[in-house]
Protein backbone atom coordinates (compact mmCIF):
# COMPACT_ATOMS: atom_id res chain seq x y z
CA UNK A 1 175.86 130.21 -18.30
CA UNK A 2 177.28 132.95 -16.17
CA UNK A 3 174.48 134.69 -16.84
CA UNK A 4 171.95 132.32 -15.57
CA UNK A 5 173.46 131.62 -12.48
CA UNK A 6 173.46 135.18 -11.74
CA UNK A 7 169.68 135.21 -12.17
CA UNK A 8 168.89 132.49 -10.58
CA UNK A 9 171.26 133.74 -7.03
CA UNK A 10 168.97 137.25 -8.11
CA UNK A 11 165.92 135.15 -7.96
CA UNK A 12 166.74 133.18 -4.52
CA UNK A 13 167.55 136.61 -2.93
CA UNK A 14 164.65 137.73 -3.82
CA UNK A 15 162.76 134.72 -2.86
CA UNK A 16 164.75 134.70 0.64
CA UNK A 17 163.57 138.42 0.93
CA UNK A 18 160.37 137.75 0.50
CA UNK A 19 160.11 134.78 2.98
CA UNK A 20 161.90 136.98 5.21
CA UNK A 21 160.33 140.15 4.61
CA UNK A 22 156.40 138.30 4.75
CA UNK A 23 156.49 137.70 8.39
CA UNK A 24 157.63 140.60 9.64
CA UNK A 25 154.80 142.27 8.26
CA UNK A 26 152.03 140.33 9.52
CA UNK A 27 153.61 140.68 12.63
CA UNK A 28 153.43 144.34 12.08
CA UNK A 29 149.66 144.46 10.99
CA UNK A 30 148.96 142.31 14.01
CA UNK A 31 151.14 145.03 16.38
CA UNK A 32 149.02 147.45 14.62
CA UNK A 33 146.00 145.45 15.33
CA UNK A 34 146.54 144.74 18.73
CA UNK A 35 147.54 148.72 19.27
CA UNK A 36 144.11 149.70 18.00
CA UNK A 37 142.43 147.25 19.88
CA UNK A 38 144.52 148.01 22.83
CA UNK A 39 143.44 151.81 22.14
CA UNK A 40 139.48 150.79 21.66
CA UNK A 41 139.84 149.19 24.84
CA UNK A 42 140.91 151.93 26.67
CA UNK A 43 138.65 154.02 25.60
CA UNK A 44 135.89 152.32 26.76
CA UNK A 45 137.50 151.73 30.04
CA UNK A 46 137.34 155.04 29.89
CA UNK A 47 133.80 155.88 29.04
CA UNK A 48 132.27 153.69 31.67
CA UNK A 49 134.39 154.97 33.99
CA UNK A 50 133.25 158.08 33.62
CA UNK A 51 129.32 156.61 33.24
CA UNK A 52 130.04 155.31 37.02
CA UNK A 53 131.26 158.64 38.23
CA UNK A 54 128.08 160.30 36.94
CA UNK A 55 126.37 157.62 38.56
CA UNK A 56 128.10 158.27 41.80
CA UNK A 57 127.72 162.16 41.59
CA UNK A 58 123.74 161.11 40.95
CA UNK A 59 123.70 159.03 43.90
CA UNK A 60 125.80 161.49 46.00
CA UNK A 61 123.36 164.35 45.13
CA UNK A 62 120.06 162.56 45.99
CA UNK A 63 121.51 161.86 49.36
CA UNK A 64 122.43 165.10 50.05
CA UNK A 65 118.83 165.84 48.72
CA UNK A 66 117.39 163.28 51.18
CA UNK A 67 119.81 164.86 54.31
CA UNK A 68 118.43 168.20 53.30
CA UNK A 69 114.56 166.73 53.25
CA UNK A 70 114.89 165.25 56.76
CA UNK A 71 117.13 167.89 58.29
CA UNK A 72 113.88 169.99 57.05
CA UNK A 73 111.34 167.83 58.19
CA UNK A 74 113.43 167.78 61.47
CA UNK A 75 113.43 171.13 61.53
CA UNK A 76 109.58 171.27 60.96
CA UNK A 77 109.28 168.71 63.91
CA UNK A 78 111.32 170.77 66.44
CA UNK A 79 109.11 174.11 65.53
CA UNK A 80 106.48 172.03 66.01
CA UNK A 81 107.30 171.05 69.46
CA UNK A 82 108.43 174.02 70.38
CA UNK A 83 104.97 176.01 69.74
CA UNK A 84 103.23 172.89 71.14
CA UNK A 85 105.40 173.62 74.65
CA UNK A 86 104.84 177.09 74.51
CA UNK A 87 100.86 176.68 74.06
CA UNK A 88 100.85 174.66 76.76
CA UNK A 89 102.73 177.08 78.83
CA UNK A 90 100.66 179.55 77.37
CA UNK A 91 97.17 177.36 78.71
CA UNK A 92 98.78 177.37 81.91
CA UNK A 93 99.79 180.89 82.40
CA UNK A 94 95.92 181.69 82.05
CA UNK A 95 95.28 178.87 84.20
CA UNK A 96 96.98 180.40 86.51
CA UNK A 97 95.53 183.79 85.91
CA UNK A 98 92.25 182.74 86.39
CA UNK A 99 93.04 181.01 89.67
CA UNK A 100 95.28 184.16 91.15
CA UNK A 101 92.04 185.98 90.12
CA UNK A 102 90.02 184.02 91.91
CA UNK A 103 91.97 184.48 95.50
CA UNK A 104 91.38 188.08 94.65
CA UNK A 105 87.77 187.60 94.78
CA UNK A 106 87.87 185.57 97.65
CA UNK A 107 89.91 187.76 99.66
CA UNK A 108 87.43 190.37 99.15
CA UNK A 109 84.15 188.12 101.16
CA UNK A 110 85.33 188.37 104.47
CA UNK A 111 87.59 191.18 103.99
CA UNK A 112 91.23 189.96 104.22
CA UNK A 113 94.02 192.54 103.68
CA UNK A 114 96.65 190.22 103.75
CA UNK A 115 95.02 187.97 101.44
CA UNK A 116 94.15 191.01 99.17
CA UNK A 117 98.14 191.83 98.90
CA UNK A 118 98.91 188.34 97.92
CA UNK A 119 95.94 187.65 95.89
CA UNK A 120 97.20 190.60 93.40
CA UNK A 121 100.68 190.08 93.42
CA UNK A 122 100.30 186.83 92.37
CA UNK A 123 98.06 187.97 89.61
CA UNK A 124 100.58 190.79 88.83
CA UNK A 125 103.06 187.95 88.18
CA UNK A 126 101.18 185.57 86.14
CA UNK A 127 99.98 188.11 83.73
CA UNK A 128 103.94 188.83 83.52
CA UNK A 129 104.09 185.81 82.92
CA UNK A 130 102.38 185.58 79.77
CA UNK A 131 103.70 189.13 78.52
CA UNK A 132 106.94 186.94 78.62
CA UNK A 133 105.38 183.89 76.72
CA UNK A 134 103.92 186.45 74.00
CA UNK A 135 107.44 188.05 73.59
CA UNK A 136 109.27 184.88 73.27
CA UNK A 137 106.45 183.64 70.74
CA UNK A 138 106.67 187.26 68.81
CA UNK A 139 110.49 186.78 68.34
CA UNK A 140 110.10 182.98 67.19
CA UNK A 141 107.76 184.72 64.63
CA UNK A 142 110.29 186.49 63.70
CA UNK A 143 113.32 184.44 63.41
CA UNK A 144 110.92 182.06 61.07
CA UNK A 145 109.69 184.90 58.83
CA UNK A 146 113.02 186.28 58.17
CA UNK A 147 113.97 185.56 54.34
CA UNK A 148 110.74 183.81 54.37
CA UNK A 149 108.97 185.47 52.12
CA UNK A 150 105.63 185.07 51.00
CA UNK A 151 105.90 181.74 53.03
CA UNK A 152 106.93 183.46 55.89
CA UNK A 153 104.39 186.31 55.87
CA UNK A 154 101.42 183.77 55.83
CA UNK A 155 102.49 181.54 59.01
CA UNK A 156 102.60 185.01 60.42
CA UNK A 157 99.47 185.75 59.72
CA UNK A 158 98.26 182.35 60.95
CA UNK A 159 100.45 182.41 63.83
CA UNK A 160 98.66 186.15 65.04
CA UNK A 161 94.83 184.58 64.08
CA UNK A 162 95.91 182.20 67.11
CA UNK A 163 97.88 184.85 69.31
CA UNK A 164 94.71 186.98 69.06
CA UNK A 165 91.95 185.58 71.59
CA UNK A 166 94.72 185.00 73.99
CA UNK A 167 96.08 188.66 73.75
CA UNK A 168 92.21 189.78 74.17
CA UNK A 169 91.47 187.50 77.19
CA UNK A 170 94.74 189.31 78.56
CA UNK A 171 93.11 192.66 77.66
CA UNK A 172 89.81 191.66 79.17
CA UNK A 173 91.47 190.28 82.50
CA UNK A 174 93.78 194.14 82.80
CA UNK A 175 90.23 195.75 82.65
CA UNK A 176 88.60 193.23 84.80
CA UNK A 177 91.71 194.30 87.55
CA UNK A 178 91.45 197.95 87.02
CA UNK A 179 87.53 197.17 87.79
CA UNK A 180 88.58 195.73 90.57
CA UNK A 181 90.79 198.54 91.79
CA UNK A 182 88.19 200.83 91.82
CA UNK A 183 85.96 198.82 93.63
CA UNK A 184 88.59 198.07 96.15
CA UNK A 185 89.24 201.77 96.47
CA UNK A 186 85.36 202.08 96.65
CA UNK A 187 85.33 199.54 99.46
CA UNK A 188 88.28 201.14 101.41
CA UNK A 189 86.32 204.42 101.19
CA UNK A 190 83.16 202.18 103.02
CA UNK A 191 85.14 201.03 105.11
CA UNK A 192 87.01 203.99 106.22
CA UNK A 193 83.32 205.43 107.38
CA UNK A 194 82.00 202.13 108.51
CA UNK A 195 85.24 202.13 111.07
CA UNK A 196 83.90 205.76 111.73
CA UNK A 197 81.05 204.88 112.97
CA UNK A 198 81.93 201.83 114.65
CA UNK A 199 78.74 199.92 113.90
CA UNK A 200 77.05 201.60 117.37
CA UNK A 201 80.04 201.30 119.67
CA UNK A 202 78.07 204.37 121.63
CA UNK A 203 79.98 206.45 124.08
CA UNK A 204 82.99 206.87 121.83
CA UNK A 205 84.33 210.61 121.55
CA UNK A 206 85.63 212.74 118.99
CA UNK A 207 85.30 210.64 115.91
CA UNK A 208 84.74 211.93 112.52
CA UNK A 209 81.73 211.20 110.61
CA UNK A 210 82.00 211.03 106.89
CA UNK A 211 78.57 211.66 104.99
CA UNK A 212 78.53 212.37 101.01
CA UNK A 213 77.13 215.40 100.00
CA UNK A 214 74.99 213.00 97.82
CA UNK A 215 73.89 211.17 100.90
CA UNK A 216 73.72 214.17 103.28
CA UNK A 217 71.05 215.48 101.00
CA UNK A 218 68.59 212.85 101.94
CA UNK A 219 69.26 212.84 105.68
CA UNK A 220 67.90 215.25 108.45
CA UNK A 221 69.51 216.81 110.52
CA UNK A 222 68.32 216.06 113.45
CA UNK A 223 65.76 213.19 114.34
CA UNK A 224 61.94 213.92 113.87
CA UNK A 225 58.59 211.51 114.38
CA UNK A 226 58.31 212.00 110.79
CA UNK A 227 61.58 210.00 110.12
CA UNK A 228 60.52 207.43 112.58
CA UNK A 229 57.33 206.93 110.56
CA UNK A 230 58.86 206.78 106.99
CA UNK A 231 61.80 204.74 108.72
CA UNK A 232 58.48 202.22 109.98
CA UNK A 233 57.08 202.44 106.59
CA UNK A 234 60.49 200.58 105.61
CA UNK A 235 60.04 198.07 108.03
CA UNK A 236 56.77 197.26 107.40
CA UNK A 237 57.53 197.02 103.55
CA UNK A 238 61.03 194.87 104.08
CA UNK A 239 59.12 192.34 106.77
CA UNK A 240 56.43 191.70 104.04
CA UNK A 241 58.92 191.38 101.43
CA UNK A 242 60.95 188.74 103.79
CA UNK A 243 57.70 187.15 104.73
CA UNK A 244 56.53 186.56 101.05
CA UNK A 245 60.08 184.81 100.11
CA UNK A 246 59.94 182.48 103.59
CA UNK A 247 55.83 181.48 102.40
CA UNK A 248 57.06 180.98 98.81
CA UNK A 249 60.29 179.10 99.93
CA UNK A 250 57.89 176.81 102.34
CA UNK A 251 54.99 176.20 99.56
CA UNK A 252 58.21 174.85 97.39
CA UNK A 253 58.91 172.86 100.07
CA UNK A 254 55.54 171.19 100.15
CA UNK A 255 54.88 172.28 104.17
CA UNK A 256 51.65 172.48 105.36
CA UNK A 257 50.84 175.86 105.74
CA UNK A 258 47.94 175.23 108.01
CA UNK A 259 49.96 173.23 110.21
CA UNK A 260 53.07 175.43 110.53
CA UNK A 261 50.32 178.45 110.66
CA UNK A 262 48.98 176.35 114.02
CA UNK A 263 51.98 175.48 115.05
CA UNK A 264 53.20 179.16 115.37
CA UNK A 265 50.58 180.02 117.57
CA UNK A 266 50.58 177.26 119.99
CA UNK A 267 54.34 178.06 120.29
CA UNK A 268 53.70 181.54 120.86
CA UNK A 269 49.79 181.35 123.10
CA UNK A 270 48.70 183.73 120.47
CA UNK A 271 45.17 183.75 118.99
CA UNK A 272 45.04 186.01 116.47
CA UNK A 273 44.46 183.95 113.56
CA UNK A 274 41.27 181.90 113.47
CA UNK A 275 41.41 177.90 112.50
CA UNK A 276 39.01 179.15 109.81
CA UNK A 277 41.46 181.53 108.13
CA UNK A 278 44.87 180.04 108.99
CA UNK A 279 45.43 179.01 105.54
CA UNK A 280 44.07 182.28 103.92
CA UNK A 281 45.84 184.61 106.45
CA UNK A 282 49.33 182.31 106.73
CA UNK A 283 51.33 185.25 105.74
CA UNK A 284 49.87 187.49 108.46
CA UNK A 285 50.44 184.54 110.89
CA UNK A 286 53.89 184.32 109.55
CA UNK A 287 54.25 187.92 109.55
CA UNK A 288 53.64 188.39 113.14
CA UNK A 289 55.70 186.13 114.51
CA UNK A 290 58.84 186.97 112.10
CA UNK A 291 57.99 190.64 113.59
CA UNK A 292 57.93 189.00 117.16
CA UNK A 293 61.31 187.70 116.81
CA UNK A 294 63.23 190.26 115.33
CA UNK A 295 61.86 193.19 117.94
CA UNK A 296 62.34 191.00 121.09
CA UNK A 297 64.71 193.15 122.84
CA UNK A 298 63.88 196.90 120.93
CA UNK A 299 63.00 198.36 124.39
CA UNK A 300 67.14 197.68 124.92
CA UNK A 301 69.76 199.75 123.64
CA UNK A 302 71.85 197.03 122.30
CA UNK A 303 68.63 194.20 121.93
CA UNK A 304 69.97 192.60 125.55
CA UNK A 305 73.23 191.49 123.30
CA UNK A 306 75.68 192.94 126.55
CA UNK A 307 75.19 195.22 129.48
CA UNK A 308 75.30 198.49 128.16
CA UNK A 309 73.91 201.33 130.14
CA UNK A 310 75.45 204.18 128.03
CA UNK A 311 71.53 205.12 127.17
CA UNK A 312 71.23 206.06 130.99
CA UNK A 313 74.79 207.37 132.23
CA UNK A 314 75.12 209.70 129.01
CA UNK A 315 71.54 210.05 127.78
CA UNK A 316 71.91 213.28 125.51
CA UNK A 317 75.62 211.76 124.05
CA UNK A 318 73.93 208.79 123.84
CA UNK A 319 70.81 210.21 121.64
CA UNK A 320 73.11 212.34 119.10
CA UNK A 321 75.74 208.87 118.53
CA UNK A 322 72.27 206.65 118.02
CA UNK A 323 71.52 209.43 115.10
CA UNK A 324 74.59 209.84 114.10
CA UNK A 325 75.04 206.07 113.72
CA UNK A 326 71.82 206.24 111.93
CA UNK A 327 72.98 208.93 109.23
CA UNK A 328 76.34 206.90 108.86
CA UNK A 329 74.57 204.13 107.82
CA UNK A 330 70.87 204.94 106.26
CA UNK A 331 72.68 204.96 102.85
CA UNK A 332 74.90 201.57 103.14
CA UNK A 333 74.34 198.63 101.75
CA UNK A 334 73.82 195.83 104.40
CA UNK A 335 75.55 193.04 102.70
CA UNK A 336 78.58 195.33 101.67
CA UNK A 337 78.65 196.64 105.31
CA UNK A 338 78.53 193.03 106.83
CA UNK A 339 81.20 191.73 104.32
CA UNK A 340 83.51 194.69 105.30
CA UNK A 341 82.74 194.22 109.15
CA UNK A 342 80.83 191.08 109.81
CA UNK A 343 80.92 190.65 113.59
CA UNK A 344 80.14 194.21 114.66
CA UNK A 345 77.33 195.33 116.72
CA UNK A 346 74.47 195.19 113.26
CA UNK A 347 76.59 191.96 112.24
CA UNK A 348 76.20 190.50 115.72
CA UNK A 349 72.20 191.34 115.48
CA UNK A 350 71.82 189.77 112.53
CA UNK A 351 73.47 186.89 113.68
CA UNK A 352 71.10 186.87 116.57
CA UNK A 353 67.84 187.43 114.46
CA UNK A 354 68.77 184.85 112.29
CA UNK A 355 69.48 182.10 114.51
CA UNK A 356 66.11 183.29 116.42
CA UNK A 357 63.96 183.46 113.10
CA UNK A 358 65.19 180.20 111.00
CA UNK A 359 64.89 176.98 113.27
CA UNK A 360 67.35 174.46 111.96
CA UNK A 361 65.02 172.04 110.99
CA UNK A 362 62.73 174.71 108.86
CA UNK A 363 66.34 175.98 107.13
CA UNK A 364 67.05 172.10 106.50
CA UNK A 365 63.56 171.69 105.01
CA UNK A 366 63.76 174.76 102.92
CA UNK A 367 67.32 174.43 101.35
CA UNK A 368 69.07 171.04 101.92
CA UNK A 369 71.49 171.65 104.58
CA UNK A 370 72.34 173.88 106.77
CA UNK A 371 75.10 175.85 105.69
CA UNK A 372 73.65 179.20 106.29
CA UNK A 373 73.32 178.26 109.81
CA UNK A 374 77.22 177.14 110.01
CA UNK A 375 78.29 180.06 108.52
CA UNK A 376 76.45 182.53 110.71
CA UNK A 377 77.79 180.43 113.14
CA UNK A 378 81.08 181.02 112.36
CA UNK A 379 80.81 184.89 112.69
CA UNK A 380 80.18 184.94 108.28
CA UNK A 381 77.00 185.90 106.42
CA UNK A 382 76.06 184.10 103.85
CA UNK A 383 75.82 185.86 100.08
CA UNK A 384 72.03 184.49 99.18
CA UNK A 385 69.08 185.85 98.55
CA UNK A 386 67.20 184.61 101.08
CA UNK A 387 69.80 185.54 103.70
CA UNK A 388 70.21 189.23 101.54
CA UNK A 389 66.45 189.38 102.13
CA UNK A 390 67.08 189.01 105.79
CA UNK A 391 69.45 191.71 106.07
CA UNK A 392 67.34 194.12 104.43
CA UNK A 393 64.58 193.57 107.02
CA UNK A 394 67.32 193.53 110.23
CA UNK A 395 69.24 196.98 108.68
CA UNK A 396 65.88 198.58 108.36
CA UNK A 397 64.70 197.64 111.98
CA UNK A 398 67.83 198.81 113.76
CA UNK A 399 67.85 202.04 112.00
CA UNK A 400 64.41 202.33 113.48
CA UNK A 401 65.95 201.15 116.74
CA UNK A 402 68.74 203.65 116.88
CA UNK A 403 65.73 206.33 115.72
CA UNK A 404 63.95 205.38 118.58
CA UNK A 405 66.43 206.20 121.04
CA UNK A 406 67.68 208.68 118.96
CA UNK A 407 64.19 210.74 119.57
CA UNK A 408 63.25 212.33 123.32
CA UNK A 409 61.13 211.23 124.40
CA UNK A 410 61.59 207.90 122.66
CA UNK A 411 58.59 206.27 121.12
CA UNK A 412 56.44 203.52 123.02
CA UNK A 413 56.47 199.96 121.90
CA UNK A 414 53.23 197.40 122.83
CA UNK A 415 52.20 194.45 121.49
CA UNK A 416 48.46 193.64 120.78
CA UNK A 417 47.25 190.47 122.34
CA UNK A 418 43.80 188.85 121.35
CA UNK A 419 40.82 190.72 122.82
CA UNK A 420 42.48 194.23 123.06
CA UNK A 421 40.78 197.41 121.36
CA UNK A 422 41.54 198.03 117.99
CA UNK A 423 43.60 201.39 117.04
CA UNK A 424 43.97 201.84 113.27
CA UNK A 425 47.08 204.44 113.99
CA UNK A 426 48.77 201.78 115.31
CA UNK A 427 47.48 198.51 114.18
CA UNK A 428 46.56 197.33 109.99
CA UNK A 429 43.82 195.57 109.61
CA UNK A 430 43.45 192.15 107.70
CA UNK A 431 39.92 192.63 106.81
CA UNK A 432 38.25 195.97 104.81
CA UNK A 433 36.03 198.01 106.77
CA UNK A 434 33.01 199.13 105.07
CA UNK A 435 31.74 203.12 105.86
CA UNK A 436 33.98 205.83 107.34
CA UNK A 437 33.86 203.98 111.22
CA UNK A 438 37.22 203.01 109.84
CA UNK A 439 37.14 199.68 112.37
CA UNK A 440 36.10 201.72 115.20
CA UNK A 441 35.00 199.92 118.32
CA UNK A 442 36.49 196.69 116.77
CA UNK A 443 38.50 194.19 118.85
CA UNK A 444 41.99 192.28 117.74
CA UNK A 445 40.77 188.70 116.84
CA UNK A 446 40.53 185.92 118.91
CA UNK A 447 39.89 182.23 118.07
CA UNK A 448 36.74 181.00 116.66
CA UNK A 449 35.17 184.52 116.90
CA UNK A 450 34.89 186.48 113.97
CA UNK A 451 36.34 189.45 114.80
CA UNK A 452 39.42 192.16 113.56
CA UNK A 453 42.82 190.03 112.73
CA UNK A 454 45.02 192.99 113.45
CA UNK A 455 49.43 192.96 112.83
CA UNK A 456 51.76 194.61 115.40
CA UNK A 457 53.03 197.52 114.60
CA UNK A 458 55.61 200.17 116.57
CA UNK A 459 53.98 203.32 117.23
CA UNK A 460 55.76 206.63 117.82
CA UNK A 461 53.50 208.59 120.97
CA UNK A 462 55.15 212.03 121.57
C-alpha cells in the first residue's frame, strides 16, 4: 500500500513538472522566435538603409555632375563673350585705323602741317591700340591651352586662322605708313624748292635754288630761242590735248557744236572759221579761243594779276629770276606743286585761266554742278582730270611766259585777224597745201570765202 502511494505522489510530481515545465518552454521557443525575428528585422532595416544611402550618394553625385556641366557650359558662355567683346573691339580698332588714315590723306590735299601731326599720331595710337587687343587675345590663348592638350592645341590653331587676316591688314597698313613717310619726305623735299623759288615772287635776293643733278641735266643753262621753240612745241601739244577733252566732254553732253562753234565767234568778232566748216573745224574754233583766253595778258610780267614793274626797274635781275624760276620748275609736277602751294603766283594764274576759260553755265552743262568752280573759288584746285588737263596746258604756257621774258630781246607776240597774210613760221594751217609754195601768198580765212583757216601761234623774232 505504502508502496503505491509513493508512486502515485512520484507520478503527480511528475505530472506537476510537466504542466509546469510545458509552458515555460513554449514561452522560450516563442522568446527564441521573436529574437530571430527581431534579428531578421533588423537586418533588413539595415539593408535598405544602406540601399537609400547608395541612392543618396547616386543622387548626390549626378548633381555634382550637373554643377560641373553648367559651371562648364558657363564657363564656355563667358569665353564666348569675352572673344565676342574683344572682336568687336578688335572691328573697331581698324575702324578706327582706317579713319585716322584717312585724315592723313586728307591733310596731305591742301597741305596742312598741323593736320599732318595729328592725322599720324592718331594713327600711331590706334594701331597701338590693336597691338594691345592682339596681346590680350594671345595671352587668353594661352591661359585656355594650358593643360589643354590636344583640345587646347586645336582652338589654337583655330583661334590664329582668325587672328591671321587681321594681323596682315595690320602689316599692310605699317607698309602703307612707311609709304607714306617717304612720300611725305618726298613732298617736304618739293616743297623745300618750291618755297625756293617762290612761285615767281621776282626781285627777291640771295635765295638758293635747288636743281637735281637728274633734272639739271635736261635744263640749259642759260635761255636760248631754241628752248622757247621746244617750250612752244609743249604748248601747242598740251592746248590740243585740253581742247580734244573740252570737244569730247561737250559731244557727251549733247551741245551743238555748230552752235557753240558760232557762238564763239560772235563773242569774240572773229571770222576765221567759215559757216561751211564750223562743224568740221570745231576744234580749231575751240582751239583758238581756249588759246585767246589763256595768253590775254602774256605781253605782262605777271598776266595784269598786280602792278609789278620789277621787269622795268631791274630788267637784267629780272631776266635771270624769270629763268631761274623756269629751271625750278620745268621738272615739277603741276598738280603736286599746286597742292603744296595753291594760291601762289602759277596757282593764282590758274585760278584766273580757269575762271576765264570754263563759263559757269558750260562747267554746269558738262559735269552736273559746279564744284570745280567753288573750289577754285575758294583758293583749292580741284584733283580731276579735266581740271589736271588744265594745269598741264597753264604750267606749260607760263614756263613759256617766264622764257619770254627770260630771253633779250624778248620774243614778239601778234594775233592773226581775218584777212591778214599768211606766214607758215608763225601760223599752222588747217588745210594741206599742194606743191612746195607751202601756202605762200595765202590769206587767214574770212567768212564765206574759201580761203587759209590759220591758228595763232607765239613767235620768237630775234
Amino acid at each position: 500500500m505504502s508502496t503505491r502511494i509513493s508512486n502515485f505522489s512520484d507520478l503527480i510530481q511528475r505530472v506537476t513538472a510537466s504542466c509546469l515545465l510545458h509552458p515555460l518552454a513554449s514561452g522560450r521557443r516563442d522568446a527564441d522566435e521573436f529574437s530571430v525575428h527581431c534579428a531578421g528585422n533588423e537586418s533588413e532595416d539595415e539593408r535598405y538603409k544602406s540601399e537609400e544611402e547608395e541612392e543618396e550618394e547616386e543622387e548626390e553625385d549626378k548633381e555634382r555632375e550637373r554643377v560641373r556641366v553648367c559651371d562648364g557650359a558657363a564657363e564656355d558662355d563667358r569665353r564666348v563673350v569675352e572673344m565676342a567683346m574683344l572682336v568687336g573691339e578688335v572691328f573697331d580698332a581698324v575702324s578706327a585705323v582706317k579713319a585716322a588714315y584717312v585724315r592723313l590723306q586728307e591733310a596731305h590735299c591742301p597741305w596742312d602741317p598741323d593736320k599732318m601731326r595729328v592725322a599720324d599720331v592718331a594713327v600711331v595710337a590706334e594701331l597701338r591700340r590693336l597691338g594691345v587687343l592682339r596681346e590680350r587675345f594671345r595671352r587668353s590663348v594661352g591661359r585656355e591651352c594650358v593643360g589643354g592638350g590636344r583640345g587646347g592645341r586645336r582652338l589654337g590653331a583655330t583661334v590664329r586662322e582668325v587672328v591671321a587676316p587681321y594681323e596682315a591688314a595690320v602689316e599692310e597698313l605699317k607698309r602703307e605708313v612707311k609709304a607714306k613717310d617717304a612720300e611725305v619726305e618726298n613732298l617736304r623735299e618739293k616743297l623745300r624748292t618750291a618755297t625756293n623759288l617762290n612761285c615767281g615772287s621776282g626781285g627777291k635776293k640771295g635765295r638758293s635754288r635747288k636743281v637735281s643733278c637728274s633734272q639739271a641735266s635736261h635744263v640749259a643753262a642759260a635761255p636760248a630761242p631754241e628752248i622757247f621753240q621746244a617750250t612752244m612745241t609743249t604748248v601747242i601739244e598740251a592746248s590740243k590735248s585740253f581742247t580734244a577733252l573740252l570737244l569730247s566732254l561737250m559731244r557727251s553732253a549733247h551741245w551743238d557744236i555748230a552752235a557753240a562753234v558760232r557762238s564763239i565767234e560772235s563773242a569774240t568778232n572773229n571770222d576765221s572759221t567759215s559757216a561751211a566748216g564750223g562743224s568740221q573745224h570745231a576744234k580749231y574754233a575751240l582751239e583758238s579761243y581756249v588759246s585767246r583766253k589763256i595768253f590775254q595778258g602774256f605781253d605782262h610780267e605777271t598776266f595784269y594779276m598786280d602792278g609789278s614793274l620789277s621787269s622795268l626797274l631791274h630788267p637784267d635781275q629780272f631776266r635771270r629770276d624769270c629763268f631761274a624760276h623756269y629751271r625750278d620748275m620745268k621738272a615739277m609736277d603741276p598738280i603736286e606743286l599746286l597742292g603744296i602751294l595753291p594760291t601762289c603766283q602759277f596757282g593764282k594764274f590758274c585760278s584766273k585761266k580757269y575762271l576765264a576759260i570754263v563759263h559757269p553755265k558750260m562747267e554746269e552743262s558738262l559735269f552736273g554742278d559746279l564744284d570745280q568752280r567753288r573750289q577754285v573759288l575758294a583758293g583749292n584746285h580741284p584733283r580731276s582730270q579735266f581740271y589736271g588737263e588744265f594745269s598741264r596746258l597753264a604750267k606749260a604756257v607760263w614756263l613759256l611766259h617766264l622764257l619770254a621774258f627770260a630771253l633779250d630781246p624778248p620774243p614778239s607776240h601778234f594775233e592773226a585777224s581775218g584777212g591778214a597774210e599768211f606766214h607758215p613760221q608763225y601760223m599752222e594751217s588747217v588745210v594741206r597745201f599742194s606743191g612746195s609754195h607751202g601756202g605762200a601768198g595765202q590769206v587767214v580765212g574770212v567768212r564765206n570765202e574759201p580761203r587759209v583757216q590759220a591758228r595763232k601761234r607765239v613767235g620768237y623774232q630775234g
